[in-house]
Protein backbone atom coordinates (compact mmCIF):
# COMPACT_ATOMS: atom_id res chain seq x y z
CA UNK A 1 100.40 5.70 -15.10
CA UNK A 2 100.16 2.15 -13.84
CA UNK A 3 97.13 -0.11 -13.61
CA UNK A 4 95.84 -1.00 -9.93
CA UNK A 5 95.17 -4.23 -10.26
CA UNK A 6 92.58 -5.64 -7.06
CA UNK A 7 90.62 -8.54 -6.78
CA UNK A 8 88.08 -9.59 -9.02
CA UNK A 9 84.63 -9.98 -7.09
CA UNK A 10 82.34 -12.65 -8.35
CA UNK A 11 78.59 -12.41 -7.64
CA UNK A 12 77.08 -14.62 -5.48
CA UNK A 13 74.49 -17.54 -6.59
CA UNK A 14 71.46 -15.70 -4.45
CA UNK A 15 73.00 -12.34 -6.75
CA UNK A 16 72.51 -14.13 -9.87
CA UNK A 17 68.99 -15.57 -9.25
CA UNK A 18 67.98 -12.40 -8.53
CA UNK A 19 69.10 -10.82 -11.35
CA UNK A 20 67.48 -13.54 -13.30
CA UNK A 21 63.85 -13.33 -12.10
CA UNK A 22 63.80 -9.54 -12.29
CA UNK A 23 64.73 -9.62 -15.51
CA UNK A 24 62.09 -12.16 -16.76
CA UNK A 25 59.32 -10.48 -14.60
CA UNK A 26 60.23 -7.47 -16.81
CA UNK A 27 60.08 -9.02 -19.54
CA UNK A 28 56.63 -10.69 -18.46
CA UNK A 29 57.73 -14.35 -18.30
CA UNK A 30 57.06 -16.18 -15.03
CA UNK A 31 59.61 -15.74 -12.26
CA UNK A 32 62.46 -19.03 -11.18
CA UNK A 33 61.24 -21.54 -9.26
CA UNK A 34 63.00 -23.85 -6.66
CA UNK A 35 61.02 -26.72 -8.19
CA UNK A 36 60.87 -25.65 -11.48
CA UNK A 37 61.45 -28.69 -14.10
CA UNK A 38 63.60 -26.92 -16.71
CA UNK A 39 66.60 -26.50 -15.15
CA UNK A 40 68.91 -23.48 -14.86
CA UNK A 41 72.38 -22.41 -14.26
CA UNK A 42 74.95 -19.92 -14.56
CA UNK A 43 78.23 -20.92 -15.72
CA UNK A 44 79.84 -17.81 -14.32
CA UNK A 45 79.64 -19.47 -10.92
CA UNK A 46 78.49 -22.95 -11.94
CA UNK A 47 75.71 -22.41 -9.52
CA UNK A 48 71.85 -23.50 -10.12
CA UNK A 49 69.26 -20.57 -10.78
CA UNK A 50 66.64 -22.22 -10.40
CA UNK A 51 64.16 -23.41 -13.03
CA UNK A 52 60.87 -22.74 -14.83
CA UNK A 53 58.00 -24.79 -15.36
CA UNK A 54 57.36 -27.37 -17.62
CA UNK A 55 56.94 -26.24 -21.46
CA UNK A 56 54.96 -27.40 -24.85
CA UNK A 57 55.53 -30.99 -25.43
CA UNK A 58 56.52 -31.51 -29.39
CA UNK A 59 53.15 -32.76 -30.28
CA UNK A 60 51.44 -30.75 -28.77
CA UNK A 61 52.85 -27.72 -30.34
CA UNK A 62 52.66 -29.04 -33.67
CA UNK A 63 49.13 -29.93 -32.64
CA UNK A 64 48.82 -26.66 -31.98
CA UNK A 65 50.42 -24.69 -34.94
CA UNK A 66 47.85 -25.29 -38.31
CA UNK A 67 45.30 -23.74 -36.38
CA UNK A 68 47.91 -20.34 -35.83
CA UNK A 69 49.39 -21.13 -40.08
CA UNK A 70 45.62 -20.73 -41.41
CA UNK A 71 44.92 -18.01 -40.00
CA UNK A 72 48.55 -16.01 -40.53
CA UNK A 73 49.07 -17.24 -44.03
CA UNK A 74 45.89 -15.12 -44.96
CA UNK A 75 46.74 -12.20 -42.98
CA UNK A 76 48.28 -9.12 -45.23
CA UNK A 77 51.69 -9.01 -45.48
CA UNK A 78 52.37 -5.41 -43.93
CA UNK A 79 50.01 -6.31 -40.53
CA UNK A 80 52.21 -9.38 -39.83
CA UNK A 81 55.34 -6.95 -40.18
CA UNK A 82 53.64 -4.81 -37.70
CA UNK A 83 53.77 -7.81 -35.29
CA UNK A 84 57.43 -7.73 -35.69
CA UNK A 85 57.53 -4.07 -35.50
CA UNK A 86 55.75 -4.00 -32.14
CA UNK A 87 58.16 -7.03 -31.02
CA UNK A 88 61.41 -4.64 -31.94
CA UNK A 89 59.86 -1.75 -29.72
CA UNK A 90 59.69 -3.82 -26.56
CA UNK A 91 63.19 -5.38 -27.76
CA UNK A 92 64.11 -1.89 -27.18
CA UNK A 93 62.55 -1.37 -24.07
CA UNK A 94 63.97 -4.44 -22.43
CA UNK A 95 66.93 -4.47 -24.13
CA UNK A 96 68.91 -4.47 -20.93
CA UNK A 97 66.64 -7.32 -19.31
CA UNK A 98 67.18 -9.25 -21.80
CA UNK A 99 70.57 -8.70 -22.31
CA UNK A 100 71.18 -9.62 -18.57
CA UNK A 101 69.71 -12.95 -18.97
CA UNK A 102 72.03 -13.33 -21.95
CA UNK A 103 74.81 -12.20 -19.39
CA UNK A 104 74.18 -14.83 -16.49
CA UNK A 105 72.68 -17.72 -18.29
CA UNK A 106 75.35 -17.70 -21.61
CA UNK A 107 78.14 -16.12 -19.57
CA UNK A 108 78.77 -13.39 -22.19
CA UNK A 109 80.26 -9.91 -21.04
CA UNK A 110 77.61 -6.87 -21.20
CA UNK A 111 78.67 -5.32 -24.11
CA UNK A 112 78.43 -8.54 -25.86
CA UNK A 113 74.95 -9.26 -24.75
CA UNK A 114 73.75 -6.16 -25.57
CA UNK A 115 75.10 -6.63 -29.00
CA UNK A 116 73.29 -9.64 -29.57
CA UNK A 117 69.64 -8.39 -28.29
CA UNK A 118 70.62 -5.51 -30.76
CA UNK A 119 71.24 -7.85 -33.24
CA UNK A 120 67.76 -9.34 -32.73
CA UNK A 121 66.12 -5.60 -33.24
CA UNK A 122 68.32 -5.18 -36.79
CA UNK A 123 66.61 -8.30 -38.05
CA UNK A 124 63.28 -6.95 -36.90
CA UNK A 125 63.35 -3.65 -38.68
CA UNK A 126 65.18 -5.70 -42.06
CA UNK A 127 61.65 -7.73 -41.74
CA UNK A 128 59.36 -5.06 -40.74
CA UNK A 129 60.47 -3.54 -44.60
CA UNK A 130 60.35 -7.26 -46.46
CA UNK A 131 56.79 -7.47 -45.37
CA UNK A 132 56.26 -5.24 -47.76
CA UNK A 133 58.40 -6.38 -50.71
CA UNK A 134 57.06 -9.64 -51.16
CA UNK A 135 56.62 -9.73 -54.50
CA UNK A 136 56.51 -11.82 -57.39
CA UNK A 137 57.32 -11.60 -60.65
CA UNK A 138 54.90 -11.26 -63.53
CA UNK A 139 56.34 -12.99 -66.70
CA UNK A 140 55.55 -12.51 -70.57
CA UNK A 141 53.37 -15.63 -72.06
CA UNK A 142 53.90 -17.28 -75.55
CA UNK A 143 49.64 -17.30 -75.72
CA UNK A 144 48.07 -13.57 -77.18
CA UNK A 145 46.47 -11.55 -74.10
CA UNK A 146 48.27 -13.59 -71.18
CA UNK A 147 50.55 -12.71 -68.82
CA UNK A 148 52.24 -15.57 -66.24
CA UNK A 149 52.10 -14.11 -62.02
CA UNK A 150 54.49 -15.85 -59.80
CA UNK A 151 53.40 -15.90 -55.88
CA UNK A 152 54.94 -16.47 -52.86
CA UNK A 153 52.71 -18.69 -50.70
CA UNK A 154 53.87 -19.67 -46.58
CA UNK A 155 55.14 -22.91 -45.99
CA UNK A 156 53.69 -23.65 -42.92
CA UNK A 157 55.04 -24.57 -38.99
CA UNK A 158 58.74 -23.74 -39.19
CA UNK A 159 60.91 -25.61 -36.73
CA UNK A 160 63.96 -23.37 -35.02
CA UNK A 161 66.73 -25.28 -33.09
CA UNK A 162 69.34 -22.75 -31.85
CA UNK A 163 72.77 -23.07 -29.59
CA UNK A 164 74.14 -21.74 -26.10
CA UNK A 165 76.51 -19.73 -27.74
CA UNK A 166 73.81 -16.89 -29.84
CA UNK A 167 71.02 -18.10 -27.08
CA UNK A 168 68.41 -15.43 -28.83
CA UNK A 169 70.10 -13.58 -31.82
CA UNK A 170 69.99 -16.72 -34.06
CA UNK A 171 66.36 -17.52 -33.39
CA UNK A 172 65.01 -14.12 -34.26
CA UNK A 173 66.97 -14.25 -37.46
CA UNK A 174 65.03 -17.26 -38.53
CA UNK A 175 61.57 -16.29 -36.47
CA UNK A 176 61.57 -12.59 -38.00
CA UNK A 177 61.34 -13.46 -41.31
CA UNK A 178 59.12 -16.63 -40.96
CA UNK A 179 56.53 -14.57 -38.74
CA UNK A 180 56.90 -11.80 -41.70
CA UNK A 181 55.99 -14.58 -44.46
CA UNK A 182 53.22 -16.31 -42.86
CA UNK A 183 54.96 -18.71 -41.22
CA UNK A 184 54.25 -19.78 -37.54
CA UNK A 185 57.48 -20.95 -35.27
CA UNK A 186 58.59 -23.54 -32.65
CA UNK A 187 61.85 -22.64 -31.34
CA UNK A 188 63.96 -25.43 -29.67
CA UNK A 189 66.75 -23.61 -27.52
CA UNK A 190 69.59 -24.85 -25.87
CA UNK A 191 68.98 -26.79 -22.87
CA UNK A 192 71.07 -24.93 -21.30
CA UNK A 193 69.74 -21.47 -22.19
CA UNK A 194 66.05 -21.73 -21.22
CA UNK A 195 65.40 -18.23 -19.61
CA UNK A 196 66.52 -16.27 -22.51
CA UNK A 197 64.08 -18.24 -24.37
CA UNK A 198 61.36 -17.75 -22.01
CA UNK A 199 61.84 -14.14 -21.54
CA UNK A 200 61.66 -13.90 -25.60
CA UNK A 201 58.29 -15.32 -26.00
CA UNK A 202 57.06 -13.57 -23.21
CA UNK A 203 58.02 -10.21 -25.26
CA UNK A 204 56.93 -11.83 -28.43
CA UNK A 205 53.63 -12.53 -27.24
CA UNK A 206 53.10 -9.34 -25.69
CA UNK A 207 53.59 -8.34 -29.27
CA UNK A 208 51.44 -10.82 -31.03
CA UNK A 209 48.37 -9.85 -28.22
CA UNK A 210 48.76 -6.49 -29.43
CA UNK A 211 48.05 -6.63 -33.14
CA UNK A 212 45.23 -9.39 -32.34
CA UNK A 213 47.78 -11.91 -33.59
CA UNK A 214 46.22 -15.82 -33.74
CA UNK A 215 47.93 -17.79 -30.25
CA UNK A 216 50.58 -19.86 -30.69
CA UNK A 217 52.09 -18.35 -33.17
CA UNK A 218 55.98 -18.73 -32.12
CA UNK A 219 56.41 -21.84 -29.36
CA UNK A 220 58.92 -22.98 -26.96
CA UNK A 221 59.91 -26.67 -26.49
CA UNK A 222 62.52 -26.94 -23.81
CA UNK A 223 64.98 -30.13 -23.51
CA UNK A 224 67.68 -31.79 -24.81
CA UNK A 225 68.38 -33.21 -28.12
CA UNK A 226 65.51 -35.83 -27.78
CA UNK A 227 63.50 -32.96 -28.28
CA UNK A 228 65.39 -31.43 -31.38
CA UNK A 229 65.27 -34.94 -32.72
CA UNK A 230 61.45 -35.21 -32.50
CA UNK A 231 61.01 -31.74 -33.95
CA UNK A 232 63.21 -32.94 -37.31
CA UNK A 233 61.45 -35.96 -37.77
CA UNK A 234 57.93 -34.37 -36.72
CA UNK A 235 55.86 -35.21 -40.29
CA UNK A 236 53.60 -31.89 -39.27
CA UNK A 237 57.07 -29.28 -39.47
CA UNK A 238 58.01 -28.52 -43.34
CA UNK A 239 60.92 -26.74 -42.83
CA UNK A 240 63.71 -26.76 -39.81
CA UNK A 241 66.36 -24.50 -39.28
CA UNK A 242 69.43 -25.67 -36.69
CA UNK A 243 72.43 -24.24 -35.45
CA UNK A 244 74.54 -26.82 -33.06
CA UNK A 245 77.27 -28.88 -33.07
CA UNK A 246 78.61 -31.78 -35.39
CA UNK A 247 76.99 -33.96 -32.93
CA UNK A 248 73.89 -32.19 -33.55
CA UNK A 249 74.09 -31.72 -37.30
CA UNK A 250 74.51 -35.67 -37.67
């Protein structure tokens, strides 16, 4: 039997930003904005989508995060996994918003898309079970009648800087296991992903409102690499984790 081979239809700019603001109304972000000052575009068309409004400034949001770290580090181990838990159940749910967003803003096929928001729910349920498995060791002593405990203790606001090409899979392998260990987040996406990222916080802090999780507890900064330059050098973030380019890594 031979293929029929027609002509391959692309969807229109007006389709696209359609697409796009249904699928972050789903997800509970706000919906695109002709004046919006985040930028956003499609690179299956090269069209613009619109943007969103303006987010967290760096200082601010490490202004912002002690107040989130002092109360999480304290929290038990096994109610911050159910944070993550309830985040993986309305991964589920929206798995196909997101995954469109994924679709139109990254340019990745469907099944690809929908791999990568899965991936985001495997990390989830790996963290859901770590929260409770954070142990330490307890260790024999040289001195009669003593015993040596070794604990884990959080670190504190954990910097995230992720790239165009994993727009959400990458941060929720870093955020899900910070968020697990005490640890609140600022995520830096690519500046040229900014919906996926605003249509995962939205879901996150759905999440986070439902276990009576403290606010700000994962942040998004949106820009370009000014921004992931600040967050590095920010004296206030203990630990950064970044996935770029050479440029980037530099």
């Amino acid at each position: 039997m031979a293929w029929q081979h027609g002509p391959v239809t692309l969807p229109t700019g007006t389709d696209l930003t359609e697409l796009a603001d249904a699928a972050l109304r789903a997800c509970g972000a706000a919906g695109l904005a002709s004046d919006g000052q985040h930028a956003a575009r499609s690179p299956i068309t090269g069209t613009s989508l619109g943007g969103i409004g303006g987010a967290t400034p760096v200082d601010e949001a490490a202004a912002r995060a002690p107040a989130a770290f002092h109360t999480w580090r304290t929290t038990p181990a096994p109610v911050r996994g159910e944070l993550i838990r309830q985040f993986a159940a309305l991964l589920r749910i929206h798995k196909a918003d997101l995954a469109r967003l994924v679709q139109i803003e990254v340019g990745k096929i469907e099944s690809e898309a929908l791999g990568e928001v899965q991936e985001m729910i495997d990390i989830c349920d790996f963290a859901v079970g770590l929260s409770r498995q954070l142990h330490g060791l307890t260790i024999a002593s040289e001195r009669p009648g003593h015993r040596l405990m070794e604990q884990w203790h959080p670190l504190g606001p954990t910097a995230v800087i992720t790239a165009f090409n994993f727009p959400v899979a990458v941060w929720s392998w870093n955020a899900a296991l910070a968020v697990v260990c005490g640890n609140p987040v600022i995520w830096k996406p690519s500046d040229l992903a900014p919906l996926t990222a605003t249509a995962t916080n939205a879901l996150f802090g759905r999440a986070a409102v439902a276990v009576g999780a403290p606010d700000h507890l994962n942040q998004v900064v949106l820009g370009g690499a000014e921004v992931g330059a600040a967050l590095v050098a920010h004296p206030a973030i203990p630990l950064v984790s970044a996935t770029g380019s050479t440029r980037m890594g530099q």
